[in-house]
Every structure is written in C-alpha cells, then in structure tokens.
Protein backbone atom coordinates (compact mmCIF):
# COMPACT_ATOMS: atom_id res chain seq x y z
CA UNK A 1 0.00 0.00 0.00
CA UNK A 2 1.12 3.65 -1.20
CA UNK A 3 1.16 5.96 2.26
CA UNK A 4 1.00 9.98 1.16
CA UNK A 5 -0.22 12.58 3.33
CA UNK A 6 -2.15 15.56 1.43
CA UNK A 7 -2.37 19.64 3.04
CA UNK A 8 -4.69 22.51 2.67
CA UNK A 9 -3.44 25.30 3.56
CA UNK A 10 -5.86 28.37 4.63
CA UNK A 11 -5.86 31.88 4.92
CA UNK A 12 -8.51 34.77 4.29
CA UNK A 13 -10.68 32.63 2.76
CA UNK A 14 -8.34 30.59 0.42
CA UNK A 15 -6.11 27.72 -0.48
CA UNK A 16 -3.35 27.29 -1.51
CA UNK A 17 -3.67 24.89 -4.65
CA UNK A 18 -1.30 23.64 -6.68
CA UNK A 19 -1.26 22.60 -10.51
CA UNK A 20 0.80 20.01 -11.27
CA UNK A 21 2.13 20.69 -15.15
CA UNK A 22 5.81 19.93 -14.35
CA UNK A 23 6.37 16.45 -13.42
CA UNK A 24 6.58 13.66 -16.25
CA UNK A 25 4.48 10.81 -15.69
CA UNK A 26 2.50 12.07 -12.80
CA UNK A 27 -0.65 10.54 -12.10
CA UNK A 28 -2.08 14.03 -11.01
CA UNK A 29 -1.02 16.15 -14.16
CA UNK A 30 -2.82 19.08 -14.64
CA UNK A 31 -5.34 18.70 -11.88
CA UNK A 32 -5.40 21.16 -9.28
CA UNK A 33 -4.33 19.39 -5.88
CA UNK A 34 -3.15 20.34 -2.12
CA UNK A 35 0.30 20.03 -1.15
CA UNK A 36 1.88 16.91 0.18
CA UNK A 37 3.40 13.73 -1.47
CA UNK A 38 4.82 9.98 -0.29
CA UNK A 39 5.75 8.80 3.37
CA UNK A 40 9.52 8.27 3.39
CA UNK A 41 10.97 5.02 5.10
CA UNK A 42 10.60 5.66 8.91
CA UNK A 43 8.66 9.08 8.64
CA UNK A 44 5.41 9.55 10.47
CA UNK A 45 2.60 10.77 9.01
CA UNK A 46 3.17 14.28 10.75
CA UNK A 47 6.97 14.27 9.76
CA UNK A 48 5.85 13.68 6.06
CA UNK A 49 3.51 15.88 6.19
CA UNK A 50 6.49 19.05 7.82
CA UNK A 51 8.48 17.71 5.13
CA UNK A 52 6.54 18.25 1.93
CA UNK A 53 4.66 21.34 2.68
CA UNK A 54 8.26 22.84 3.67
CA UNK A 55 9.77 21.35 0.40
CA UNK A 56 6.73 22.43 -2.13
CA UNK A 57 6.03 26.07 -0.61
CA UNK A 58 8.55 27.21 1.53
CA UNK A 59 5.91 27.13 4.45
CA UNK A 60 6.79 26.20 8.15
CA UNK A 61 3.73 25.04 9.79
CA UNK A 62 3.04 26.11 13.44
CA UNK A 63 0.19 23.99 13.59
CA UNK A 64 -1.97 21.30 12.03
CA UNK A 65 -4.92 19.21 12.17
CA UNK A 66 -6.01 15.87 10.94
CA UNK A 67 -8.82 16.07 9.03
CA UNK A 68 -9.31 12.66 7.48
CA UNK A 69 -8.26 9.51 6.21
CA UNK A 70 -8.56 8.95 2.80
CA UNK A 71 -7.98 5.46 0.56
CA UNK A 72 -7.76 5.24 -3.02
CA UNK A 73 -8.51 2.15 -5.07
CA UNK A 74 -7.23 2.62 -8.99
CA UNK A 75 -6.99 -0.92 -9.95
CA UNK A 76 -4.49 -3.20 -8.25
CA UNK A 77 -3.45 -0.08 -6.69
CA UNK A 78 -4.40 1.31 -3.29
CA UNK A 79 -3.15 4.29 -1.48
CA UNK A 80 -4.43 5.55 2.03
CA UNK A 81 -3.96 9.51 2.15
CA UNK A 82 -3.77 11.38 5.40
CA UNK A 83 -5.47 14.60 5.11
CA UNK A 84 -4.35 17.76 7.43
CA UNK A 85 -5.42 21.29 7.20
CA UNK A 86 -3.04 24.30 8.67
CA UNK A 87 -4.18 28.02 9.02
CA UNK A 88 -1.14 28.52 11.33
CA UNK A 89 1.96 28.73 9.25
CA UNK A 90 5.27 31.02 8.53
CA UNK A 91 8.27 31.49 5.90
CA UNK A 92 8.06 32.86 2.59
CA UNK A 93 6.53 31.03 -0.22
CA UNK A 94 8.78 29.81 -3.31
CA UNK A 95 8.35 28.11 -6.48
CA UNK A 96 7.71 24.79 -6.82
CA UNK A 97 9.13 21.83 -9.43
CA UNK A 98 6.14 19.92 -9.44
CA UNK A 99 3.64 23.15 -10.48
CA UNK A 100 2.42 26.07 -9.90
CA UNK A 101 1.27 27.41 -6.36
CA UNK A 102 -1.75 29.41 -6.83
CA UNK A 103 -4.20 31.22 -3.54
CA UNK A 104 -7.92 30.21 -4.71
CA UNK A 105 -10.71 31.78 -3.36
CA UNK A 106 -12.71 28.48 -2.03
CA UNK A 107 -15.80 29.45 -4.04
CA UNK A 108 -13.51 29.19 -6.88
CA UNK A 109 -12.10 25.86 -6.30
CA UNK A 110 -14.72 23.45 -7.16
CA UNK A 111 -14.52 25.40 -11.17
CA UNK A 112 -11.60 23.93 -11.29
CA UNK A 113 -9.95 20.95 -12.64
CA UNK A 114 -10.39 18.54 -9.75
CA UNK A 115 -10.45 14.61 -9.22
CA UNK A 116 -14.07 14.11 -8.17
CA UNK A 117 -13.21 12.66 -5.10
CA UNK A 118 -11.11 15.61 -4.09
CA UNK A 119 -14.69 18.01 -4.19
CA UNK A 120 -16.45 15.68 -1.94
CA UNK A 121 -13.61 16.18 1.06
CA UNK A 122 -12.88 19.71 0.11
CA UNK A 123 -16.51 20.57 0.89
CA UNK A 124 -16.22 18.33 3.96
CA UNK A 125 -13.25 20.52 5.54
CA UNK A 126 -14.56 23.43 4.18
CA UNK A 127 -17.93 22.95 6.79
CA UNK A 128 -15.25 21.97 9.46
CA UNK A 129 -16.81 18.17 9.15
CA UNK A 130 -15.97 16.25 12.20
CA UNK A 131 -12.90 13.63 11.26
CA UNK A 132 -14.33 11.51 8.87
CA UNK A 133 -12.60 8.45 6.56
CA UNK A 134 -13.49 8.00 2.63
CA UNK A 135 -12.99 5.41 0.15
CA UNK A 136 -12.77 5.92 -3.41
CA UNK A 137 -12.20 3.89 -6.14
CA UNK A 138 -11.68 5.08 -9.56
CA UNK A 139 -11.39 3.25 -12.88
CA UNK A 140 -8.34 3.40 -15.74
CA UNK A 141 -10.13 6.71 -17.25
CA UNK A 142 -9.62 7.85 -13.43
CA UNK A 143 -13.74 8.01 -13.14
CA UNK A 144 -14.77 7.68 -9.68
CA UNK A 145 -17.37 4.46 -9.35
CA UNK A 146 -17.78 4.16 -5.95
CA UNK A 147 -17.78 6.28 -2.52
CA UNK A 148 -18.13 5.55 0.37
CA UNK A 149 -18.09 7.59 3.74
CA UNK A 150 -18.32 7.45 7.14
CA UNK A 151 -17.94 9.97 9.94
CA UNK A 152 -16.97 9.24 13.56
CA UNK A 153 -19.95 11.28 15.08
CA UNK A 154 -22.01 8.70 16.83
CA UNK A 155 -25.50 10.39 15.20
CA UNK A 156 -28.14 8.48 13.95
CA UNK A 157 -29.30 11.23 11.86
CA UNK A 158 -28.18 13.65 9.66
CA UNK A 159 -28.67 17.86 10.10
CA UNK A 160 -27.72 20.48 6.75
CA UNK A 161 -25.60 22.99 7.55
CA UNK A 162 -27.94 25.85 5.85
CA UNK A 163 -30.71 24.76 7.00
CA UNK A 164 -28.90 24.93 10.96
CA UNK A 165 -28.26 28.26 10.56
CA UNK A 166 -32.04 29.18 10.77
CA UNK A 167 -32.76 28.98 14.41
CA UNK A 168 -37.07 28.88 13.96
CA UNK A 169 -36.41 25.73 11.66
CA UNK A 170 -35.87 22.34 12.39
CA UNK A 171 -34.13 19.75 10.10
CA UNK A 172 -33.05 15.77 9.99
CA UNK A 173 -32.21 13.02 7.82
CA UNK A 174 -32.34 9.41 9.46
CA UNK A 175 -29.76 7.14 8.83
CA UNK A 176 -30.56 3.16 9.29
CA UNK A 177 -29.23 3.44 12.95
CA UNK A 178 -31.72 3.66 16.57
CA UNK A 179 -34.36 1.40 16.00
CA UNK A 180 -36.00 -1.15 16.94
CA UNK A 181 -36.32 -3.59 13.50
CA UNK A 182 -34.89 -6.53 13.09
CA UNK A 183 -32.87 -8.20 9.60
CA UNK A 184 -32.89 -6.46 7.12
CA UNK A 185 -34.74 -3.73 8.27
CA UNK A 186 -32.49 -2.66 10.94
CA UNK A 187 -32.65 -1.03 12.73
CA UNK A 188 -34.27 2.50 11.83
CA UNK A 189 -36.50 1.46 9.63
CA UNK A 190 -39.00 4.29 8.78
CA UNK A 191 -40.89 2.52 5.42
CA UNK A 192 -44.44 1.04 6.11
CA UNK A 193 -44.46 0.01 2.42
CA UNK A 194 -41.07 -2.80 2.92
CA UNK A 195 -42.50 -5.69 4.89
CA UNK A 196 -41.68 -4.92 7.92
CA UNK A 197 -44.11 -4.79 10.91
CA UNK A 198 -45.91 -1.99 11.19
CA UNK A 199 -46.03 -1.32 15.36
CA UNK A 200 -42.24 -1.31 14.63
CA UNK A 201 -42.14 1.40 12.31
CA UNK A 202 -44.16 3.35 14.12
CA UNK A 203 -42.24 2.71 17.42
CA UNK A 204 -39.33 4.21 14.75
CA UNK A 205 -41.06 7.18 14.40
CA UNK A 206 -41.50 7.89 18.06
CA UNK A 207 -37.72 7.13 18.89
CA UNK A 208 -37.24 9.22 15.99
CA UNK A 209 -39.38 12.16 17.20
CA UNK A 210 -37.60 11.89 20.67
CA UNK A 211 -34.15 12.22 18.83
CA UNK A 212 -35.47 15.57 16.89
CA UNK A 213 -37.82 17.17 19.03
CA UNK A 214 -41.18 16.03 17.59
CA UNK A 215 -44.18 14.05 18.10
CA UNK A 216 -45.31 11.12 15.70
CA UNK A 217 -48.98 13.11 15.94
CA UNK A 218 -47.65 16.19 15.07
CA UNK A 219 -46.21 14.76 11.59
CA UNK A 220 -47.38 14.35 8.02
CA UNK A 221 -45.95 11.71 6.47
CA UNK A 222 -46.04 11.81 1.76
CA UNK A 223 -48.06 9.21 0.13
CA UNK A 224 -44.90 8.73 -2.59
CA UNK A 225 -45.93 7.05 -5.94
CA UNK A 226 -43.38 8.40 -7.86
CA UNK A 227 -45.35 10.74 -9.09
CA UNK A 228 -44.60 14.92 -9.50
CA UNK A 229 -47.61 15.76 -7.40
CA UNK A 230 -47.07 18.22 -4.48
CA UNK A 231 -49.89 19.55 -1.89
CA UNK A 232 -49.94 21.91 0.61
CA UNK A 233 -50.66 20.10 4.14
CA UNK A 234 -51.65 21.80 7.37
CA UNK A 235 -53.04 21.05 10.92
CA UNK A 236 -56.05 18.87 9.54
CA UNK A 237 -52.89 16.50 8.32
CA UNK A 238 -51.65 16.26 11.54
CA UNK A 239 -50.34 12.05 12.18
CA UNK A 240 -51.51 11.48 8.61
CA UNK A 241 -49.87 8.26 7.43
CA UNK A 242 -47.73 7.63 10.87
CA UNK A 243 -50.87 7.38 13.37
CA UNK A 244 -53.30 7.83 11.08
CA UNK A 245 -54.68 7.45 7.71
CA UNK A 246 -54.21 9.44 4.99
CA UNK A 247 -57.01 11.71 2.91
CA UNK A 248 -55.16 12.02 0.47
CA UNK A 249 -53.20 9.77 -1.99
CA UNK A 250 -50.24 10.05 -4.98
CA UNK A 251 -48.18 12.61 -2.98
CA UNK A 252 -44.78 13.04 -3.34
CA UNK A 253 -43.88 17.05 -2.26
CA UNK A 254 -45.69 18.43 0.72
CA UNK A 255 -45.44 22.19 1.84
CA UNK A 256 -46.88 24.45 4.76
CA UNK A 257 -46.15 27.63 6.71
CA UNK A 258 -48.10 26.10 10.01
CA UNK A 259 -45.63 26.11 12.62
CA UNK A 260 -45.38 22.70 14.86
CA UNK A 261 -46.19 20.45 11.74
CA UNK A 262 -43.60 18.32 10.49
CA UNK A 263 -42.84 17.19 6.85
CA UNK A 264 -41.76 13.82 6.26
CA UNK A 265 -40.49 12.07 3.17
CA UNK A 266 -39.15 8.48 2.99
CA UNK A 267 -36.24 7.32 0.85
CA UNK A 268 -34.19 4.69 -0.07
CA UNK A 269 -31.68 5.94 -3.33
CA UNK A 270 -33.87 8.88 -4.59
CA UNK A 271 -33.75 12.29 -3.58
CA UNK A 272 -34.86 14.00 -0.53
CA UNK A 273 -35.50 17.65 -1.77
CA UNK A 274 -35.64 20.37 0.74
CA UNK A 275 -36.81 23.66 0.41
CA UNK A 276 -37.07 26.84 2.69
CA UNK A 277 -38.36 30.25 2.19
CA UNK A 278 -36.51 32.39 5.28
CA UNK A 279 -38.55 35.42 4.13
CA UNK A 280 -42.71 33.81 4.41
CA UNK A 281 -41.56 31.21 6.37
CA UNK A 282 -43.08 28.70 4.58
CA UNK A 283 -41.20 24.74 3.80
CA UNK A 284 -41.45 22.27 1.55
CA UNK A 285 -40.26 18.70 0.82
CA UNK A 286 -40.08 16.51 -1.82
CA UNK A 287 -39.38 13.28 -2.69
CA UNK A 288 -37.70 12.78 -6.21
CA UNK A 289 -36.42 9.07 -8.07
CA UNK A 290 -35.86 9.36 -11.79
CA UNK A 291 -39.34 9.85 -12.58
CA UNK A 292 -39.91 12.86 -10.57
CA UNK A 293 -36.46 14.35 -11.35
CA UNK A 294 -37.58 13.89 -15.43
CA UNK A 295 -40.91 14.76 -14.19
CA UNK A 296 -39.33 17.94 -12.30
CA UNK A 297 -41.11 17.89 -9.41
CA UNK A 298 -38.81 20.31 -8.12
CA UNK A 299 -40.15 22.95 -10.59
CA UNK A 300 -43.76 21.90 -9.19
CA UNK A 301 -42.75 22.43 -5.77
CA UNK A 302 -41.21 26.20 -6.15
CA UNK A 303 -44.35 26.78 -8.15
CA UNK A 304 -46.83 25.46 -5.51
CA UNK A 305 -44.54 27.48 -2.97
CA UNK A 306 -45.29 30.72 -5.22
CA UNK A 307 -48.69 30.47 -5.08
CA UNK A 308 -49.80 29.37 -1.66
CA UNK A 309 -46.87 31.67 0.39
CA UNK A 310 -45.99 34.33 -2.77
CA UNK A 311 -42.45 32.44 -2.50
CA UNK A 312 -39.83 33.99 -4.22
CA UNK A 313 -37.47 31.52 -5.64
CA UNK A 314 -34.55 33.95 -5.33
CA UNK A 315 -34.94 33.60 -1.58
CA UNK A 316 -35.16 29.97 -1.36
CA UNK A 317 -32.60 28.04 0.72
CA UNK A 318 -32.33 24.48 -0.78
CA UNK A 319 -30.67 21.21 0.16
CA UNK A 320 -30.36 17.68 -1.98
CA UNK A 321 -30.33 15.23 0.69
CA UNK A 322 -28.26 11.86 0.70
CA UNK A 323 -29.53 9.70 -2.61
CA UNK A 324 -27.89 7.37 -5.14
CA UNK A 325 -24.63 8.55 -6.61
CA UNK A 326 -23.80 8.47 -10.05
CA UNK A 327 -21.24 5.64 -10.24
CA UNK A 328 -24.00 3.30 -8.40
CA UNK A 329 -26.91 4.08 -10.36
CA UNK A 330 -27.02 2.09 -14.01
CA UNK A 331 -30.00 2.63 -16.94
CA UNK A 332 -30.82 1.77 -19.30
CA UNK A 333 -31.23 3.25 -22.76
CA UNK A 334 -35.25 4.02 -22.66
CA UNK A 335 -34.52 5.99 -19.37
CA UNK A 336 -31.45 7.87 -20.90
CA UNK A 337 -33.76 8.43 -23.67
CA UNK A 338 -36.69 9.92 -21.55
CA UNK A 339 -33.62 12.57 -20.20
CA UNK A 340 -32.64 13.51 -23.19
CA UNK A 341 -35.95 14.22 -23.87
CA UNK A 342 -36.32 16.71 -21.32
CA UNK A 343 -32.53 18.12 -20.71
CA UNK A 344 -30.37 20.44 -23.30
CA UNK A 345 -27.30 19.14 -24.39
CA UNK A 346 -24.85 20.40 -21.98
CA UNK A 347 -27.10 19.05 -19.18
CA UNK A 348 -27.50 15.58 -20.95
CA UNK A 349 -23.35 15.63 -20.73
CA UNK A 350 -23.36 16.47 -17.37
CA UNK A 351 -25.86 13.48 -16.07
CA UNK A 352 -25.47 10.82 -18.48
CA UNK A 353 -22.60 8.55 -18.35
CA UNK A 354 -22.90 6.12 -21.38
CA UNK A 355 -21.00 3.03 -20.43
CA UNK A 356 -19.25 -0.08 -23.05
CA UNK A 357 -22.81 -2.25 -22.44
CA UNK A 358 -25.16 0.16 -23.90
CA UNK A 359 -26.35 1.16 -21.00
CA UNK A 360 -25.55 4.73 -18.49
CA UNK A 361 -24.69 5.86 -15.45
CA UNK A 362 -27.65 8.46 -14.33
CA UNK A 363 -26.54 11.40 -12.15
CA UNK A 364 -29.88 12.43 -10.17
CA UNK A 365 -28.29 14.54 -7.57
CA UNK A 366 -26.55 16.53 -10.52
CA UNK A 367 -30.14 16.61 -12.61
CA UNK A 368 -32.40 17.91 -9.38
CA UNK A 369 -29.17 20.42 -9.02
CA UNK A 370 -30.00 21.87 -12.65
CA UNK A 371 -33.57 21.73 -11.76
CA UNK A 372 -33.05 24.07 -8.88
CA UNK A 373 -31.06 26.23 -10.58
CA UNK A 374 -33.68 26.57 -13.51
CA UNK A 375 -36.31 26.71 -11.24
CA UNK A 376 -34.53 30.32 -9.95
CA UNK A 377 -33.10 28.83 -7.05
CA UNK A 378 -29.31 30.83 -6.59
CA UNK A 379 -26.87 28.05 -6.57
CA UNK A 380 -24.87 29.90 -3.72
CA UNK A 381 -28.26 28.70 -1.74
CA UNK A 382 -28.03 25.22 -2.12
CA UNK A 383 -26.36 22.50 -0.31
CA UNK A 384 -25.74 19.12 -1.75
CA UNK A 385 -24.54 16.10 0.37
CA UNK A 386 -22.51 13.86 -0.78
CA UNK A 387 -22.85 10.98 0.76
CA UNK A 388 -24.28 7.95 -1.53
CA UNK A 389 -26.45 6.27 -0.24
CA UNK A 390 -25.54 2.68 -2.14
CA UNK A 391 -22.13 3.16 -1.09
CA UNK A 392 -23.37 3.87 2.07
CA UNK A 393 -25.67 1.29 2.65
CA UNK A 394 -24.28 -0.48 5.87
CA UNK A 395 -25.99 3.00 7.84
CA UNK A 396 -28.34 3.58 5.12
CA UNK A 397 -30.88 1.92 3.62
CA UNK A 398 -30.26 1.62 -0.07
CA UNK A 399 -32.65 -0.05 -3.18
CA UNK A 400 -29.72 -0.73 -5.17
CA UNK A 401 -26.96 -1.57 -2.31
CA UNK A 402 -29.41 -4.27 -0.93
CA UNK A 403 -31.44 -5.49 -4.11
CA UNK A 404 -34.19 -4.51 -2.97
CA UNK A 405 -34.01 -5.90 0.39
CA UNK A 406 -34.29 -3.15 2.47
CA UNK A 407 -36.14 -0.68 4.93
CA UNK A 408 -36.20 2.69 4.07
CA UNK A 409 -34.95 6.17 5.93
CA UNK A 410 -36.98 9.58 6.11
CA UNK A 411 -36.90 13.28 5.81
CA UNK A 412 -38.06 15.96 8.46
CA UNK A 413 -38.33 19.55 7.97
CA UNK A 414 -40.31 21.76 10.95
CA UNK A 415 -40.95 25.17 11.18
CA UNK A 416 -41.26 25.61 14.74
C-alpha cells in the first residue's frame, strides 16, 4: 500500500492549490491538488507531512490538524492519504518543481480541474466536518465508481448545515441506525411500504421524534408514488400516514407555513429535496427518483410554494439530501432516452454517463441540481450532500446496495 499525506493550507478565505504541469508521468497532471506527497521510510505521518509542505512552498507550519483519512482504489493499486489542514503557518513562499502554487478563493475551487473525489472532502473541511474516513475507487479513465463515507460522530441522523443556521427551523435526515427492527430492516427502519411490521415502524417514528424534538402526531408523512404531485398540508394533516390514515393519496412534495407540523419524506436511493423560504416562512419537501427528477417535481414544488406563500425563488434556501450517486446508479437506454428528452445538451453531458454495455450511469443529484437552478433557485443557496447512499448502505438503507431488500430512511423539515 502507497502511504502519502495531502495539506490545505488556509488563509482569508483561500487555499493554496497547486497545478501540477511539471512532473513527467504524474498521475495528477494538470489537476489542481493540495500540497503533500509519499511517506519516506521511517517518517510519520506528521513528519511527512512538515516535510513536503516545507519542500513544495517554503511554508513552516506552526500547527496542524487531521482532518481525514482517505484510501484510493485505482486498480491493483491502493493508497491511504492522510489529510491535514493548517491556518497557522510562517516562511516565505517559493516556487515549486512539481507546479504552480496558486491562492484560490474556495468558491472558486470546485470550477476547477479537480479529481471528483477531491470536491467531496474539500466541501467536507470546508464545513469543518468532524474527522471523517473515505474510500474511493476510480477506474483506468480515473472516473470515480464508488464512494463511500463514514464519519466518527455517533448520530443516527443527519442535520444540513444551511438549514442549521435558521434557528425557527428544524431539520433531519435518518440514517438506518436507533431502532428497533430486526434483519434487514435494521434497525431504523421508517418505510411502512417494505415488509416490515408496522407497530415497529411506528415505534421508529416515536424514537425518531424523541431524537429531533417532535411528536409522531404532530407529523405528516407523503403518500410517494413516484409521481410529481405536491400539496400543501396543514393542521387537519396532523399524524396522517404515521398514526393515522391518509385523505389524500399520490403525494410526493408536501409544503406548509403552520408552525409545529412536520414534513416527512421516505427514501431509499432517490432524492430527498428540501426547500425553505426564510422570508414567508413557509417549507417544503419533496421526494424525487428518476421519474420525478424527469418529471421535475422540483419545478412543481417552487411553483406550488409561489402560489400558496408568494415564494420567491430567489430567496429559497435548498438542500439535496443523501440519494444514489452516479457511479451506483445504471440505466438503461429508454430511461437515458426519456432525459434527453427533457434536458439540453450540456445538461445531458453532465448526467449521463454512457458506459461499453449500452447502457448509463444516471446522475440524479446533478439533474435535481439543474432543476433548482432553472427553477430560480441561486446556486450559492443550495447545499448538496454527498454521501451515496448505495455506497453507504451499511448505515443507510439503499434499493440498489441491498437489491431490494431493504427498509427505508426519512426526511423531516419543521418550522417551529
């Protein structure tokens, strides 16, 4: 195994990034990297990591932390990375043989030629993640297929850091951990529609609400379909489809602006949508596979938004919740097709991967992204995880990761 330590460094809102265009042969040429390079014999981690940023900039760091620990599977080939990040540094900065040293601004960075791994833990120490480790593995045209992520937090749901920074609203996404089902529902199993017994999910729901702050009554839970349908819900919908039974049917967005009711959305691969209008106070959620992401059911929700709380889609604050990633989620051509149907060129080229057996890799998280930003949402407004949920699927329930053997997970969103 190849040991190499990797460094960010920070200061007034940049990095320092560097482009490799000088070194023959190297596997990283033009792509826009940190600093760092290989463990000598005998060096620790730390003394590697001294060594190179010293050697490449001319930088003596003061101080350091450890952000992650990364492995890389190209082939036969597999490389664990340790990843540090240093605001705390002196010395003068001097040219380097392997590229050249450039100070980004870090809205800039992710323009830039980048392995696509390297965006998913940029954004992670950007949002000073807790220390987290990451697999990747990429294939001979260096195309990441697979991801997977886990963080050493303990939670057994998920919070988005946009949506945390409004105090009156309250936000989750469940993982498959804290519940009470058994096989291969466990344990957090919050899909009635799976197999599994029902008392159980809805004993989920209330170890659930105790985790979040809410009451199984005082939620409304989709009636998802698949279909691009989205309703406004309100108190009369209070325990609908938890506690209750549903009046309605073929639901897969639900909004309000009535404080104390929570939106719920269940999901297992396709897209949890959020949406948030800070100025009406007014929420939405949506539930999105490839139908509803053809089907644009994010264009129906900002719409629905408009009219029932005069939302202005310039306001919204927006997150794409943990789903399938591109590398896990093969179609086949009369889906492609369907996207092409409804996507411009340039978009088709960003979510369609065709592959050597006819068939393509679908990027949904990438397609409800466009979708946002054609709707009007502001792209500096939305947050995208990036955690895939196949990958993923020993803490979350996945369609694809288990073949269909699986419970399923949930969305919240409260105003309270």
């Amino acid at each position: 195994m190849i040991n190499t330590v990797l460094c960010y460094l920070e200061k007034d809102g940049k990095n320092l990034m560097l482009h490799r265009t000088k070194k023959e042969g190297d596997i990283n040429r033009d792509k826009w990297i940190g600093v760092g390079g290989k463990l000598e014999e005998g060096e620790s981690p730390e003394d590697c990591l001294l060594r190179e940023v010293y050697e490449e900039t001319g930088y003596q760091l003061l101080n350091w932390s450890f952000r992650a620990l990364i492995t890389f599977v190209y082939g036969d080939i597999t490389e664990q990375m340790y990843l540090f990040s240093s605001s705390e540094f002196t010395g003068t900065e001097k040219v380097c043989d392997e590229g050249d040293l450039e100070w980004i601004p870090k809205e800039d960075i992710l323009n830039l030629p980048l392995w696509e791994g390297d965006r998913i833990f940029l954004r992670r120490l950007w949002e000073n993640s807790p220390f987290f480790t990451l697999t990747l593995h990429y294939d001979r045209d260096g195309r990441l297929t697979k991801r997977a992520i886990h963080e050493e937090n303990g939670r057994d749901y998920l919070t988005f850091k946009k949506l945390n920074a409004l105090p009156w609203l309250m936000n989750a996404f469940s993982t498959r951990r804290g519940g009470v089902s058994e096989g291969r529902y466990a344990s957090m199993n919050l899909s009635f529609s799976v197999g599994d017994d029902p008392a159980r999910v809805v004993t989920n729901y209330r170890l659930m609400g105790e985790k979040i702050g809410v009451s199984a009554e005082d939620m409304v839970l989709a009636h998802q379909t698949h279909t691009t349908n989205v309703m406004p819900v309100g108190n009369e919908h209070r325990g609908m489809g938890i506690v209750k039974e549903r009046s309605f049917s073929d639901i897969d967005g639900i909004m309000t602006d009535t404080k104390g009711l929570c939106l719920v959305t269940s999901h297992a691969d396709c897209v949890p949508l959020y949406f948030v209008d800070p100025v009406n106070h007014a929420i939405a959620l949506a539930h999105s596979g490839w139908k509803g992401t053809a089907g644009n059911i994010c264009k129906n929700t900002v719409d629905g938004m408009r009219l029932s709380y005069n939302t202005d889609p310039k306001e919204l604050i927006a997150v794409i919740g943990p789903a399938i990633g591109v590398e896990c989620y093969e179609v086949g051509p009369d889906v492609a097709g369907i996207f092409r149907s409804k996507y411009n060129m340039p978009e088709c080229e960003a979510i369609l991967r065709p592959k050597d057996n006819g068939k393509f890799d679908l990027d949904l998280i990438r397609a409800n992204l466009i979708n946002m930003v054609n709707c009007g949402i502001l792209p500096e407004n939305i947050e995208v995880s990036d955690i895939c949920t196949c990958c993923c699927h020993d803490w979350m329930h996945s369609h694809r990761g288990s073949g269909g053997k699986r419970g399923g997970m949930a969305a919240f969103l409260m105003i309270r």
